[in-house]
Protein backbone atom coordinates (compact mmCIF):
# COMPACT_ATOMS: atom_id res chain seq x y z
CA UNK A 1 0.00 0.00 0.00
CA UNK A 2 1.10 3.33 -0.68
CA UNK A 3 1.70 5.90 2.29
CA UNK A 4 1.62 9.70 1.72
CA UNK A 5 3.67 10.84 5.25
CA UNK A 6 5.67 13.73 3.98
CA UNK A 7 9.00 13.37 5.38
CA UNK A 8 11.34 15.45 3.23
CA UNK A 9 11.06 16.34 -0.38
CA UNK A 10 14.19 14.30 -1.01
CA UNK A 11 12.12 11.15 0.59
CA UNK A 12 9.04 11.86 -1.24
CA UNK A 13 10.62 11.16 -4.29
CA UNK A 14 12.27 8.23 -3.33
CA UNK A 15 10.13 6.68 -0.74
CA UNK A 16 13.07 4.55 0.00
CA UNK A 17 13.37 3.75 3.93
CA UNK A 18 15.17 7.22 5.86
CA UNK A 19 15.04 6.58 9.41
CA UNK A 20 16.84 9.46 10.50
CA UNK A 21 14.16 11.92 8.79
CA UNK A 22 11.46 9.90 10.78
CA UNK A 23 13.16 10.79 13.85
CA UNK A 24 10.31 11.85 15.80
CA UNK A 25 7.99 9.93 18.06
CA UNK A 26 10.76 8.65 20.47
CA UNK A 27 11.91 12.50 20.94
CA UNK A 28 8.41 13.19 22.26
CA UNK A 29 8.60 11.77 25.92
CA UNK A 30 12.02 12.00 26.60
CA UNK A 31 13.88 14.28 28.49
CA UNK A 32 15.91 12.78 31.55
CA UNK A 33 19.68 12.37 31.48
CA UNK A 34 20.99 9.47 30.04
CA UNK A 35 22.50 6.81 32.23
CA UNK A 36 26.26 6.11 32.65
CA UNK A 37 26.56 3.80 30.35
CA UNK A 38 28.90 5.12 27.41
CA UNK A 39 32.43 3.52 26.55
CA UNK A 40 35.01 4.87 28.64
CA UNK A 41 36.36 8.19 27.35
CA UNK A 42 39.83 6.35 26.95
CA UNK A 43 38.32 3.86 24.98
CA UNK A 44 36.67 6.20 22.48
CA UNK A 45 39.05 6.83 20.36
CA UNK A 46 39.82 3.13 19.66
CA UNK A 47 39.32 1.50 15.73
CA UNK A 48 36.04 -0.25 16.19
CA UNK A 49 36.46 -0.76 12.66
CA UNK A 50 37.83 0.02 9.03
CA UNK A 51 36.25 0.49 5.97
CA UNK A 52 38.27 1.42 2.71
CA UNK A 53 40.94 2.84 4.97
CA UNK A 54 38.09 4.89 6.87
CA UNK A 55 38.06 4.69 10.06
CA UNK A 56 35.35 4.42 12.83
CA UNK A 57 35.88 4.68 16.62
CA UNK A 58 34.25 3.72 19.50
CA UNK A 59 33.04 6.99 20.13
CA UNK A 60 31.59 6.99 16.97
CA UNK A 61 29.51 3.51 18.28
CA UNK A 62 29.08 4.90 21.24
CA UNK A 63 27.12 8.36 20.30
CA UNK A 64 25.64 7.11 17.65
CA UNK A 65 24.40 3.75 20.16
CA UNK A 66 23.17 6.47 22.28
CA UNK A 67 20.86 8.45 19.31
CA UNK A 68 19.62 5.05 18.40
CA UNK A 69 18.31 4.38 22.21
CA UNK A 70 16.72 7.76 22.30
CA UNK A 71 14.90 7.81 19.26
CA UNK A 72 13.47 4.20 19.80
CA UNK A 73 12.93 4.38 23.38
CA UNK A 74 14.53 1.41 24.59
CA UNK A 75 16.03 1.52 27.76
CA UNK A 76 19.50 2.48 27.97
CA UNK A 77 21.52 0.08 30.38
CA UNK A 78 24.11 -1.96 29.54
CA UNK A 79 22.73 -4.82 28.05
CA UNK A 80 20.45 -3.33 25.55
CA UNK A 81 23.60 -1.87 24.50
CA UNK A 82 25.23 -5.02 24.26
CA UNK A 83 22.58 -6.41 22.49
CA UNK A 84 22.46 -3.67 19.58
CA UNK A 85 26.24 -2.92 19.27
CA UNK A 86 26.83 -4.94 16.35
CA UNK A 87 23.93 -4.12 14.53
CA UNK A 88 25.12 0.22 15.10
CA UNK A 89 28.20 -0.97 13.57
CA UNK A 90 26.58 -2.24 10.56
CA UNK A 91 25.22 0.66 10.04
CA UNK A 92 28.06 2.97 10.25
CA UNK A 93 29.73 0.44 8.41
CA UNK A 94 26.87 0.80 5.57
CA UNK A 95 27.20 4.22 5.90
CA UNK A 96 30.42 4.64 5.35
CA UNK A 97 30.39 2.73 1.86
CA UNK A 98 27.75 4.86 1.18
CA UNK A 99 29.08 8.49 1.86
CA UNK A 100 32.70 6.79 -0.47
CA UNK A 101 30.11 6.08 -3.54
CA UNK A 102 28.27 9.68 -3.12
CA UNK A 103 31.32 11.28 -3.19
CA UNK A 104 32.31 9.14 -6.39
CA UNK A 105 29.28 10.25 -7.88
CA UNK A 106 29.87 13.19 -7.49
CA UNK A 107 26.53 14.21 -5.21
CA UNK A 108 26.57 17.22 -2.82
CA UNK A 109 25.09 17.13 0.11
CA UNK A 110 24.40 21.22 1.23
CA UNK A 111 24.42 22.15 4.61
CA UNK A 112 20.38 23.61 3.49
CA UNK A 113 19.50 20.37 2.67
CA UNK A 114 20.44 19.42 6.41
CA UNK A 115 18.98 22.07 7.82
CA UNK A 116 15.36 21.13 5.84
CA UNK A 117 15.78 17.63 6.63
CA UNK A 118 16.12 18.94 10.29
CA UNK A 119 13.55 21.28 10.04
CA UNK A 120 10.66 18.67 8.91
CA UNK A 121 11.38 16.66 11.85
CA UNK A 122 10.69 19.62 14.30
CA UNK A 123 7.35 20.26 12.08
CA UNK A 124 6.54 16.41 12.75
CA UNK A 125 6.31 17.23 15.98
CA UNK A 126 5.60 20.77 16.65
CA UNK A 127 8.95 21.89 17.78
CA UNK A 128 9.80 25.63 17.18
CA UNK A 129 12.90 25.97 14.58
CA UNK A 130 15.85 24.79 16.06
CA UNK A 131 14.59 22.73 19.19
CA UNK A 132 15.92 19.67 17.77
CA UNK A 133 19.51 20.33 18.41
CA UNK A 134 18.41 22.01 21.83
CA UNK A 135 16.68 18.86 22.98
CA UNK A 136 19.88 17.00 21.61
CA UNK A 137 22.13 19.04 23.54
CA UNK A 138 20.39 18.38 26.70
CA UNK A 139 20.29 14.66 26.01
CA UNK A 140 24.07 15.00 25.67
CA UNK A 141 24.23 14.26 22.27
CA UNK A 142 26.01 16.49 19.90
CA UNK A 143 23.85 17.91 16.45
CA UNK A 144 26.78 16.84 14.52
CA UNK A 145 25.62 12.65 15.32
CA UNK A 146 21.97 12.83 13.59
CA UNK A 147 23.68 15.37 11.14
CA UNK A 148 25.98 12.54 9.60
CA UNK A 149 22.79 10.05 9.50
CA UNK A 150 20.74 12.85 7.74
CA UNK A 151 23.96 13.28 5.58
CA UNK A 152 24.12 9.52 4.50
CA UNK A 153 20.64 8.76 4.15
CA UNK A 154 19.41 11.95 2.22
CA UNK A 155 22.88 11.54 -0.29
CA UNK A 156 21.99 7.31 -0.96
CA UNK A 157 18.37 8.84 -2.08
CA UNK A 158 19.52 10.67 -4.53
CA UNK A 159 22.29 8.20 -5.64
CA UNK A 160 19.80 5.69 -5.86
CA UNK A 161 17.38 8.34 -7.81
CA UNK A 162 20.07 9.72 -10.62
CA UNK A 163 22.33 6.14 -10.54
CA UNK A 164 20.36 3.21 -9.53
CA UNK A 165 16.85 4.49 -11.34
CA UNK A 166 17.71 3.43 -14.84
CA UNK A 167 18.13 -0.60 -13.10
CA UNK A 168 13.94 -0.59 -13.03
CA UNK A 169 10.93 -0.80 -15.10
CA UNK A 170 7.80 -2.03 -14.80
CA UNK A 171 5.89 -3.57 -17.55
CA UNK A 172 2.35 -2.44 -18.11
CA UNK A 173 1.53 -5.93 -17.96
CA UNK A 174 2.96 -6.20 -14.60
CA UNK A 175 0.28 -3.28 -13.40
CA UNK A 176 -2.36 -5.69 -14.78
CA UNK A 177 -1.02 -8.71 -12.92
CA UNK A 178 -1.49 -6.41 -9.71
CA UNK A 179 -5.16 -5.00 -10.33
CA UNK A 180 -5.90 -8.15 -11.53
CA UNK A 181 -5.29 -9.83 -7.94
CA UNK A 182 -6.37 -6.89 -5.95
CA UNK A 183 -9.77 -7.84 -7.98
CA UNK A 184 -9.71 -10.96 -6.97
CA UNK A 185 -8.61 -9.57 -3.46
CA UNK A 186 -11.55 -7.70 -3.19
CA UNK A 187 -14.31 -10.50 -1.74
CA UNK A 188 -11.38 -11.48 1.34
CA UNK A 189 -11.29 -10.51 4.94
CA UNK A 190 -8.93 -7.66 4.96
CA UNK A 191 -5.54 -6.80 8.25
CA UNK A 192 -4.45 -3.42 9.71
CA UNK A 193 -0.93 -4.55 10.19
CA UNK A 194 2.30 -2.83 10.74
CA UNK A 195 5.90 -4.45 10.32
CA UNK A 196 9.35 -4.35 11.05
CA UNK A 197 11.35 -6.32 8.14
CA UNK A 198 15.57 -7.15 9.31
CA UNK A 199 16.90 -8.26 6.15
CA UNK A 200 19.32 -11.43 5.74
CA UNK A 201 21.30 -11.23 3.06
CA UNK A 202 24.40 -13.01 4.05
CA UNK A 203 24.06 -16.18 6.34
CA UNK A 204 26.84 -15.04 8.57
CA UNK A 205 24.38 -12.30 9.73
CA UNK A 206 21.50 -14.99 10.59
CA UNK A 207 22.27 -15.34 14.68
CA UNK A 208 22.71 -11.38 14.43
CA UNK A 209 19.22 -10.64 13.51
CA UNK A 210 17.47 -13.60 14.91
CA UNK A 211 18.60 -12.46 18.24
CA UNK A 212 18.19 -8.89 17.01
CA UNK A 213 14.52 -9.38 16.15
CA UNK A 214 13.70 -11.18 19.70
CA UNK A 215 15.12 -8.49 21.67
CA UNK A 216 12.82 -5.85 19.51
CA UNK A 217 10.11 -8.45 20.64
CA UNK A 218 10.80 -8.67 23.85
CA UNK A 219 10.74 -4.46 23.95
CA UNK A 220 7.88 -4.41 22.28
CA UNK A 221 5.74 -6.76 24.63
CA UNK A 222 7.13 -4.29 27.37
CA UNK A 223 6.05 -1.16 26.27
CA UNK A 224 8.15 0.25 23.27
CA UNK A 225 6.59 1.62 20.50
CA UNK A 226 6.13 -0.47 17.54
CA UNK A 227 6.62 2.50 15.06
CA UNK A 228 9.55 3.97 17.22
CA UNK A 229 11.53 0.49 16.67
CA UNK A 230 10.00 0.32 13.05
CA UNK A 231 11.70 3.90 12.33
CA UNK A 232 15.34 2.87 13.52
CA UNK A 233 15.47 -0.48 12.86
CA UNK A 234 13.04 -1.70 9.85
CA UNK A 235 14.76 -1.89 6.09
CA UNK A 236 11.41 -1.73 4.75
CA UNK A 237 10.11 1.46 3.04
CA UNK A 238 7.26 1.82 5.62
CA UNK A 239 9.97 1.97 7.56
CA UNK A 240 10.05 5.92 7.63
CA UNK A 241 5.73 5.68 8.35
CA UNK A 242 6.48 3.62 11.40
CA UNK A 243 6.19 0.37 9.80
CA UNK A 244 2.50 0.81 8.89
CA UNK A 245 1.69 -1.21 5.94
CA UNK A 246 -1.93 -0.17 5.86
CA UNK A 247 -5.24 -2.73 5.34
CA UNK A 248 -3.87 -6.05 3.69
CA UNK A 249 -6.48 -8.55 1.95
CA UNK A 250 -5.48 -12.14 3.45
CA UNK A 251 -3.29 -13.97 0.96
CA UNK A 252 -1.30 -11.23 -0.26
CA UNK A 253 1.53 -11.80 1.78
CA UNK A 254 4.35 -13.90 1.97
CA UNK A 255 2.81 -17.56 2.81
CA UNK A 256 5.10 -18.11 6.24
CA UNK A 257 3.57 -14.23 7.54
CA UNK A 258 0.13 -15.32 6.35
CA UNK A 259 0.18 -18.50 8.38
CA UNK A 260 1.41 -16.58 11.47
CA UNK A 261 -1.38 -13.94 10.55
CA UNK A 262 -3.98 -17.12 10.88
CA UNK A 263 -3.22 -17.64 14.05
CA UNK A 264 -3.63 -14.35 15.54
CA UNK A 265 -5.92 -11.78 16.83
CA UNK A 266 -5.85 -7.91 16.60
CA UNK A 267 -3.78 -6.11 19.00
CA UNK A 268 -1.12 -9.26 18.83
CA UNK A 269 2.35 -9.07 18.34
CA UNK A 270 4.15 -12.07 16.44
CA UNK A 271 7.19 -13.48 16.95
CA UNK A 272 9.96 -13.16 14.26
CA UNK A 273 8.88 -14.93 11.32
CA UNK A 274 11.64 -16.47 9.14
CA UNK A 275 11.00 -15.46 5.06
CA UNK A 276 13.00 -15.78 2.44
CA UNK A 277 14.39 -12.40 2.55
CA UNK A 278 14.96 -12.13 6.66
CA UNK A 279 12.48 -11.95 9.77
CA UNK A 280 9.59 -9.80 9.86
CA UNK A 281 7.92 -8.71 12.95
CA UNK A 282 3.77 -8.17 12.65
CA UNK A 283 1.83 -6.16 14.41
CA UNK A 284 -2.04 -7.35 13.58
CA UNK A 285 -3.94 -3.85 14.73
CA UNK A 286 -7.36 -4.69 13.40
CA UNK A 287 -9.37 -6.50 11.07
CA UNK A 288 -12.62 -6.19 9.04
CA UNK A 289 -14.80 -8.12 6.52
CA UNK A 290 -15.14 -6.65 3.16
CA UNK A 291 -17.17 -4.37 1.89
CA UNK A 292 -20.39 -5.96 0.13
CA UNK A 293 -19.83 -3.82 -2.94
CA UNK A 294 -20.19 -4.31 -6.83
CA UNK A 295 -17.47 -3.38 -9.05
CA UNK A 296 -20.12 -1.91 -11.32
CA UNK A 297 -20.31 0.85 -8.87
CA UNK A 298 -16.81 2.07 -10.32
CA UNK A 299 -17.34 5.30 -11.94
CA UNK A 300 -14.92 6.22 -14.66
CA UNK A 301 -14.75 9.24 -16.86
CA UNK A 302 -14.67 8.88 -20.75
CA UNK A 303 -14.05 10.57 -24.24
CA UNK A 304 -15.30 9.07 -27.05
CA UNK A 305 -15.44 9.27 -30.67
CA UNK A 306 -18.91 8.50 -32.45
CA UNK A 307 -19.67 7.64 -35.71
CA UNK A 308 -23.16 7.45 -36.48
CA UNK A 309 -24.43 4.55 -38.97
CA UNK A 310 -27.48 6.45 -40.10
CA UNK A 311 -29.10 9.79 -40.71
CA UNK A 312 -27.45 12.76 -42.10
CA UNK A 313 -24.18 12.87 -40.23
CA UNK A 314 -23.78 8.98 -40.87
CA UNK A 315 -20.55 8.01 -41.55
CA UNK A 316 -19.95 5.42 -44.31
CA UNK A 317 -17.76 1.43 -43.14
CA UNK A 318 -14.80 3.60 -45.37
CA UNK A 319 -14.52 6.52 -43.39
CA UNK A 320 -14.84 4.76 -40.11
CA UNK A 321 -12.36 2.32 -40.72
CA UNK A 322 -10.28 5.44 -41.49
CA UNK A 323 -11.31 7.33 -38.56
CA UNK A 324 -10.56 4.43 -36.19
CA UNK A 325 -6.97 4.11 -37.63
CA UNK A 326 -6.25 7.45 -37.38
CA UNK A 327 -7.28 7.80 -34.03
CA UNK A 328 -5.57 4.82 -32.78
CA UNK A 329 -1.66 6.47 -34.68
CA UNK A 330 -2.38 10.00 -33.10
CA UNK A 331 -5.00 9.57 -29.64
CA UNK A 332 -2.88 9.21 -26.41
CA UNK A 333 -4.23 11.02 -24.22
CA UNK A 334 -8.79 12.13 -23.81
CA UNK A 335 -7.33 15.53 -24.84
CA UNK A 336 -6.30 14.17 -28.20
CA UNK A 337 -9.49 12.35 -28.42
CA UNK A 338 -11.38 15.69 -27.57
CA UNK A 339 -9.54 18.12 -30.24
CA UNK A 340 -10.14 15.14 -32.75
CA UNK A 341 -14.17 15.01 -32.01
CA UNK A 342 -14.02 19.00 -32.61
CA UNK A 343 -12.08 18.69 -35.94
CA UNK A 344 -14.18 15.85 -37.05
CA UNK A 345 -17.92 17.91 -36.01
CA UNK A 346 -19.45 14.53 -34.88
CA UNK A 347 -22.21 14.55 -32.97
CA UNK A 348 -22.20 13.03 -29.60
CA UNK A 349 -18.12 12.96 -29.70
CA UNK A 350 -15.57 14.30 -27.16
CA UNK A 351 -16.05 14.14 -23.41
CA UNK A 352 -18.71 12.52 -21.83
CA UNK A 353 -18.03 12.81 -18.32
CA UNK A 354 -18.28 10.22 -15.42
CA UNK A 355 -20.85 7.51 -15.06
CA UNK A 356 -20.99 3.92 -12.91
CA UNK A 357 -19.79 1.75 -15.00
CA UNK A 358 -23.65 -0.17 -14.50
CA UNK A 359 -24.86 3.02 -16.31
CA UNK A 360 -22.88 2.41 -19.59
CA UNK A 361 -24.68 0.01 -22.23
CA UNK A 362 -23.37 -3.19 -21.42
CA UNK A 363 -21.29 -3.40 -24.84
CA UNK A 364 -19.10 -0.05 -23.56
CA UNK A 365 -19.07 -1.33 -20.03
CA UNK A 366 -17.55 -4.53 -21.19
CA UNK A 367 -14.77 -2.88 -23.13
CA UNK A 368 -14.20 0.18 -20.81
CA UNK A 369 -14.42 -2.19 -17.30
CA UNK A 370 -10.66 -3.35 -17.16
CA UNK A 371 -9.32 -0.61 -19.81
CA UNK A 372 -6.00 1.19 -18.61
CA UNK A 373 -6.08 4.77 -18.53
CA UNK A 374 -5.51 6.93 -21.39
CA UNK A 375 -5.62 3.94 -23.63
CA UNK A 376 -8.36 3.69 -27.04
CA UNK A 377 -11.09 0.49 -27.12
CA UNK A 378 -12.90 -0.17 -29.66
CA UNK A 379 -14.63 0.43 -32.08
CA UNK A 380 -17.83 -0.89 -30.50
CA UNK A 381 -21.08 -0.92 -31.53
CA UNK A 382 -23.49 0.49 -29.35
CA UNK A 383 -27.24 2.10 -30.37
CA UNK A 384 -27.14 4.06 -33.53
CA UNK A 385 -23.23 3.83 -34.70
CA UNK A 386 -20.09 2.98 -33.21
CA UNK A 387 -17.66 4.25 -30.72
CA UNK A 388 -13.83 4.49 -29.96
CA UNK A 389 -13.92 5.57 -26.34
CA UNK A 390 -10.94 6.17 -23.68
CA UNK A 391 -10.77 6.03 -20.23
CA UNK A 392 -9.60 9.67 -18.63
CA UNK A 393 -9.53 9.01 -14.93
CA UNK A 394 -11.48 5.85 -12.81
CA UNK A 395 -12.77 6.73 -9.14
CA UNK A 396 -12.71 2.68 -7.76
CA UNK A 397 -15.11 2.73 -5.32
CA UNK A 398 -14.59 -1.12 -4.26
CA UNK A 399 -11.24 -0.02 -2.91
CA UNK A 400 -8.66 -0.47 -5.00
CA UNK A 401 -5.64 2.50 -5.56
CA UNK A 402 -5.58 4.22 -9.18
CA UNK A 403 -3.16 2.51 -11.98
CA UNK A 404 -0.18 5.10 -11.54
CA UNK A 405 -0.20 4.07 -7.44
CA UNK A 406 -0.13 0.89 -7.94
CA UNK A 407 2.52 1.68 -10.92
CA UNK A 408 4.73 4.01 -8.53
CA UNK A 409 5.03 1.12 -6.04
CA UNK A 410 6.12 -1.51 -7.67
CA UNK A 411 8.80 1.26 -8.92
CA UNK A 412 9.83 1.86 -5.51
CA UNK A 413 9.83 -1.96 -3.85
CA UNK A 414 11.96 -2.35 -7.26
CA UNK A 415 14.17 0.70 -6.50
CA UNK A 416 14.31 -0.60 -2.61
CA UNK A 417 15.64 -4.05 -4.29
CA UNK A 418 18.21 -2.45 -6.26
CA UNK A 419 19.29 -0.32 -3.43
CA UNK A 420 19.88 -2.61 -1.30
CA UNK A 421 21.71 -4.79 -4.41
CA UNK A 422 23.94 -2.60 -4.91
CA UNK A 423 24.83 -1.71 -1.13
CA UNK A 424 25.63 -5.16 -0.61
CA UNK A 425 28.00 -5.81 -3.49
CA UNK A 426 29.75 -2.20 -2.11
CA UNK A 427 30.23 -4.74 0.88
CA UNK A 428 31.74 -7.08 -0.85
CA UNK A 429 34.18 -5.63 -2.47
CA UNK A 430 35.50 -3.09 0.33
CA UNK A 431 37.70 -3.70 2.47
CA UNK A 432 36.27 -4.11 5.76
CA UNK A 433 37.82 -5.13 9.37
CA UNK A 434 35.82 -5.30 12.20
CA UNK A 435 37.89 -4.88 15.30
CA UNK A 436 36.56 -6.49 18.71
């Protein structure tokens, strides 16, 4: 399902997973000093590791252990930080191969595009301009720490958007696939559910995130908020909308989440569920039957081009055949259909407006039901001549998302793939040691 949370402008073009520009809800409630539990200040300039003969410290780990416990709201003693230590030097790690191919590519991050990125996240949640560093400071925490997140994740968007963009396409065939089980979709009980995906993708990092996803569990069941954890720790893109995947027909999952989803009730939590890609953590908020609704109560909105068969503006099998093909080289869009109609003088051609699709005569309703947008049917015959007609917009009243949704995200869950693709093989081929 697609989300619309604004975030940054950067993320809504991307809609790939930012955590550090959904930095918000865990900021809310927290104020206190943090406990003593930060590497010694002898220790902090230690090589926790090395990436492409870049360095990271423990005091890197250590602040940016201490944003991650702040912004999710898990309680900061020792072994929670333990516990999540590995998993904050993956990400610096990550980030660092990231920040070495921005630079390659040549992308500049500004300090305005910090400052905006910084700026939404007060406007999340109704801070005046510059409380966010303010209520940093006080938490100990330096700007600088949620500044070099901000930095990575805003300069991998739009790597990914001017680099990695060209890697996907989707296949108007592939939108059909979509609406075409959506349809089918349409009669099932439907989920509220929220996740929190922790991707796999090399089996030395298996034990890591299996015990990684308990522990969120385990935080969870004690009073952490889902989306908090969802926002720092999820690599999905509803990652940066607090893992909220919206209402879910059953069966349109991944089989080993729906059989967990069976099994449970809303307000439940499940335990991590193994998939092919990782472990995915559900949150099953409600459910609801479907709506008893026809899919003739679709209303769609139509141009047409009509040829009459008798009476004085008849036109003769010739001329329409002529018509229709020169329609179908020029017409892509119900404008073109429209300034054809008024060339032609035609009665009864041009725009029509919107109608339930029960209102059309059933030989238009038949062609026109499953047409794509902006795209000619026809000729059909229908009382007194025949008509080419197009589809200019479709208001789906049984629920499901216009074409060019449904279009955008399979774009982006491509995108996400070959994001994450490509991150990976960076991994691969740097040069990384990992110091304990």
């Amino acid at each position: 399902m697609i989300h619309t949370t604004q975030i940054t402008n950067v993320a809504l073009r991307s809609r790939l997973p930012v955590s550090a520009l959904a930095f918000c809800v865990g900021l809310l409630s927290v104020y206190g000093p943090l406990p003593a539990f930060a590497v010694q200040s002898s220790q902090t300039q230690r090589i926790a590791a090395v990436v492409n003969d870049e360095a990271i410290t423990w005091k890197d780990v250590d602040e940016r252990t201490s944003l991650l416990l702040l912004t999710s709201r898990l309680p900061d003693n020792q072994e929670t930080r333990q516990r999540i230590i590995p998993r904050v030097i993956q990400v610096l790690v990550n980030e660092r191969l990231k920040m070495q191919q921005i630079k390659k590519a040549g992308i500049e991050i500004e300090p305005t595009d910090i400052a905006n990125a910084k700026r939404q996240i007060e406007r999340n949640n109704g801070f005046p301009t510059g409380a966010l560093d303010d209520l940093l400071r006080h938490q100990g925490l330096a700007p600088h720490i949620l500044e070099t997140q901000l930095r990575a994740d805003i300069g991998w968007v739009r790597y990914a958007q001017s680099t990695l963009r060209r890697q996907v396409s989707v296949e108007p065939a592939e939108v059909d696939a979509v609406i075409s089980t959506m349809k089918d979709n349409l009669g099932r009980p439907q989920r509220l559910l929220a996740e929190i995906i922790l991707p796999v993708t090399d089996p030395a990092e298996e034990r890591q995130m299996r015990a990684l996803a308990d522990r969120l569990v385990d935080q969870i069941r004690q009073g952490a908020p889902f989306a908090s954890l969802a926002r720092q720790f999820s690599a999905s893109v509803t990652a940066a909308v607090g893992g909220d995947l919206g209402w879910i027909s059953t069966g349109a999952l991944e089989p080993e989440i729906e059989r967990v989803l069976d099994t449970m009730s809303p307000g439940m939590l499940s335990q991590p569920v193994r998939t092919t890609g990782g472990y995915a953590i559900m949150l099953l908020r409600e459910a609801r039957e479907p709506r008893k609704q026809s899919a003739d109560d679709i209303r769609v909105q139509l141009s047409q081009i009509f040829m009459p068969l008798s009476g004085p503006a008849a036109v003769p099998e010739a001329k329409r055949a002529e018509i229709a093909r020169s329609v179908r080289d020029s017409a892509r869009s119900c404008a073109d259909i429209d300034a054809t109609a008024g060339q032609l003088n035609l009665p009864g051609s041009g725009a029509i407006g919107s109608m339930r699709l029960a209102d059309l005569p059933p030989p238009v309703r038949a062609v026109v039901r499953d047409l794509p947008l902006n795209t000619l049917g026809g000729p059909v015959e229908v009382a007194g001549g025949e008509a080419i007609v197009m589809v200019c917009d479709r208001q789906d009243t049984a629920g499901l998302p216009p074409r060019e949704e449904i279009e955008q995200r399979l774009t982006l869950e491509r995108l996400e793939r070959v994001s994450n693709r490509a991150l990976r093989d960076l991994r691969r081929s740097a040069l990384i040691d990992i110091r304990r």
